[in-house]
Protein backbone atom coordinates (compact mmCIF):
# COMPACT_ATOMS: atom_id res chain seq x y z
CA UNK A 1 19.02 6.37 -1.44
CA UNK A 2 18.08 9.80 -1.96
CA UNK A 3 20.03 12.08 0.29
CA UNK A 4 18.38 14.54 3.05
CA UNK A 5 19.00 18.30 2.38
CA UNK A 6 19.29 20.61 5.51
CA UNK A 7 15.64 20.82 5.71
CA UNK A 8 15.23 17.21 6.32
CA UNK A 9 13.63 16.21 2.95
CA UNK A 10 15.65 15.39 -0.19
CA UNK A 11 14.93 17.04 -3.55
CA UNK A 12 13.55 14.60 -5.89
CA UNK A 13 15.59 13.84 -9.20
CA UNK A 14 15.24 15.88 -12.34
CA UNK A 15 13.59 13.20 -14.14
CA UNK A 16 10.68 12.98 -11.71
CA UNK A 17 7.38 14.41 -13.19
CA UNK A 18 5.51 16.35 -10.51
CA UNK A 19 2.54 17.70 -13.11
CA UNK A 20 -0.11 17.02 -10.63
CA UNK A 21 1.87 17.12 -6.89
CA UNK A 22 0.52 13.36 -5.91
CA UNK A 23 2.62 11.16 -6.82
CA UNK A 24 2.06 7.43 -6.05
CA UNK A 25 4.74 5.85 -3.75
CA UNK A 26 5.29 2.26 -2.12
CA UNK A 27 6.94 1.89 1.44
CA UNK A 28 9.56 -0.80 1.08
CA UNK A 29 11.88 -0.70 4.01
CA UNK A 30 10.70 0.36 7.57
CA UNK A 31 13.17 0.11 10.60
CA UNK A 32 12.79 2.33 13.86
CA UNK A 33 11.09 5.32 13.33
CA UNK A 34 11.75 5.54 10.02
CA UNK A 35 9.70 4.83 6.38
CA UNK A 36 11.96 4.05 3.38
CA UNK A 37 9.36 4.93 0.68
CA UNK A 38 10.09 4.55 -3.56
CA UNK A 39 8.05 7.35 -4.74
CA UNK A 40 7.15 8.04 -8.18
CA UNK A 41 7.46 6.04 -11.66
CA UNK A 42 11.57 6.74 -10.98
CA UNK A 43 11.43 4.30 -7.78
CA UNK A 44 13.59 7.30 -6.04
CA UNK A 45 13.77 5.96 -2.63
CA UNK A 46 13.15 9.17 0.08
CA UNK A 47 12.90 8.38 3.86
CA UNK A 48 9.80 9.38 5.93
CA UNK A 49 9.63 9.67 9.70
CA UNK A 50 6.90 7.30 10.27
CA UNK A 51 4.86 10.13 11.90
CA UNK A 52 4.26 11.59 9.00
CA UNK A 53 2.82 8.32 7.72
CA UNK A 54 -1.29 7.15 7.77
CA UNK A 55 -1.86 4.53 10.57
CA UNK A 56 -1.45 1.13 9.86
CA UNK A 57 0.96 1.29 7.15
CA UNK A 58 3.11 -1.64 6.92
CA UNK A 59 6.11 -2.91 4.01
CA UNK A 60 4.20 -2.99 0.55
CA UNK A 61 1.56 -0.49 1.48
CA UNK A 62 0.62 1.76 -1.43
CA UNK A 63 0.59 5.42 -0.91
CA UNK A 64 -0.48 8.88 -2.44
CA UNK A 65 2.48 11.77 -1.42
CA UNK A 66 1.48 15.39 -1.83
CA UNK A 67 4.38 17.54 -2.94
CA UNK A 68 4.29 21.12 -3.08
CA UNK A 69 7.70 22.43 -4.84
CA UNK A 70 8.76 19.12 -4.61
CA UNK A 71 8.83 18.39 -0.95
CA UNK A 72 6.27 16.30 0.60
CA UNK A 73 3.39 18.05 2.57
CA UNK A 74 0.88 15.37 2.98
CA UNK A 75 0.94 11.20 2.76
CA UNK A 76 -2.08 8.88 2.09
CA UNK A 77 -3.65 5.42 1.80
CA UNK A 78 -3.68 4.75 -1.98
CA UNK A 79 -7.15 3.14 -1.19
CA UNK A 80 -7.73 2.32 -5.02
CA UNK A 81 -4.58 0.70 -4.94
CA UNK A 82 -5.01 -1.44 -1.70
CA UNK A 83 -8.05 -2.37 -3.06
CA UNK A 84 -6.66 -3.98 -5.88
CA UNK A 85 -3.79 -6.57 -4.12
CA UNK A 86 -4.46 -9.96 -3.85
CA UNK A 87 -5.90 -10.66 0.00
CA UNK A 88 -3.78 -11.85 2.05
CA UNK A 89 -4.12 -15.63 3.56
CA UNK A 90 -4.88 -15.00 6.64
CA UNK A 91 -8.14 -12.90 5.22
CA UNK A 92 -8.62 -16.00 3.10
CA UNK A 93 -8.58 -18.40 5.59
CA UNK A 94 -11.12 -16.42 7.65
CA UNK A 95 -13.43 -15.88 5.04
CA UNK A 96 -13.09 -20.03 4.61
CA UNK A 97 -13.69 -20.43 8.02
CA UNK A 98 -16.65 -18.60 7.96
CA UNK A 99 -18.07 -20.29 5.07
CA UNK A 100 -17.63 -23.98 6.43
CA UNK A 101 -19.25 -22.40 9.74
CA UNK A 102 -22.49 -21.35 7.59
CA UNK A 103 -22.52 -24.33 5.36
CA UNK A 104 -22.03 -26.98 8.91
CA UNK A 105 -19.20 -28.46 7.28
CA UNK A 106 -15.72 -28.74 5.48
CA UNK A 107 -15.62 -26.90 2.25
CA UNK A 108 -13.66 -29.29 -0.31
CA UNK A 109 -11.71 -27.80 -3.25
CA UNK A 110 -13.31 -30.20 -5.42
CA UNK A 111 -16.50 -29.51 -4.49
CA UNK A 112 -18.97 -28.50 -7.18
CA UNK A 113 -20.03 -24.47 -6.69
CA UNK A 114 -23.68 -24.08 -5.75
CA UNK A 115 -25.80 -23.44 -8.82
CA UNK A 116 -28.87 -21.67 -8.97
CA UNK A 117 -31.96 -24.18 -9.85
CA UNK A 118 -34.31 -22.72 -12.60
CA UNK A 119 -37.57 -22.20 -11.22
C-alpha cells in the first residue's frame, strides 16, 4: 500500500502516467472512514478519507481522480464506466418483477420472445 507523506497523501510511483491529471481508479477495500482506492493502469493502491469520496460509492465502484502535481484534488463517478457493469440481481429481479406484473403472469425462461406480426 502506498505510504502517506506528511501531507496526508502519498506520491504516486514513477511509473504512473499523469499526462492528462484524471486518472481512472477502482475502490477496493473500504473499512471505517477510510477508501482503499487502486488508481491508475499501475493498480497503486492510495487511501482516501471517505469524505472526499462522491455519495454512494461502495467496493467495485469506478472512479475518475483529479491530480494536480500528483496529489488528488477532486474524485468522481466514472459514470461511463458504471454504465457499462453488468446489473446487479437485485436490479434484475425487479425489472422481472415488473415485467410478469405487466404481462399478468410468470415470465418462463423458455418462453418464446414476443415478435412483431407483419402488418
Amino acid at each position: 500500500m502506498q505510504q502517506p507523506s506528511s501531507d496526508e497523501w502519498g506520491l504516486p510511483s514513477p511509473e504512473m502516467e499523469l499526462a492528462d491529471d484524471r486518472v481512472a481508479a477502482t475502490v477496493t477495500i473500504i473499512e471505517g472512514s477510510t477508501a482503499t482506492i487502486q488508481l491508475g493502469e499501475q493498480h497503486d493502491e492510495w487511501d482516501f478519507p471517505l469524505d472526499m469520496l462522491p455519495a454512494g460509492v461502495e467496493i467495485g465502484s469506478d472512479l475518475i481522480v483529479s491530480l494536480a502535481g500528483g496529489r488528488p484534488v477532486g474524485v468522481e463517478l466514472d459514470r461511463e464506466a458504471e454504465g457499462l457493469k453488468p446489473r446487479r440481481v437485485d436490479d434484475r429481479l425487479h425489472r422481472l418483477d415488473r415485467v410478469e406484473r405487466l404481462k399478468g403472469h410468470v415470465v418462463r425462461l423458455d418462453e418464446p420472445a414476443a415478435t412483431p406480426r407483419a402488418s
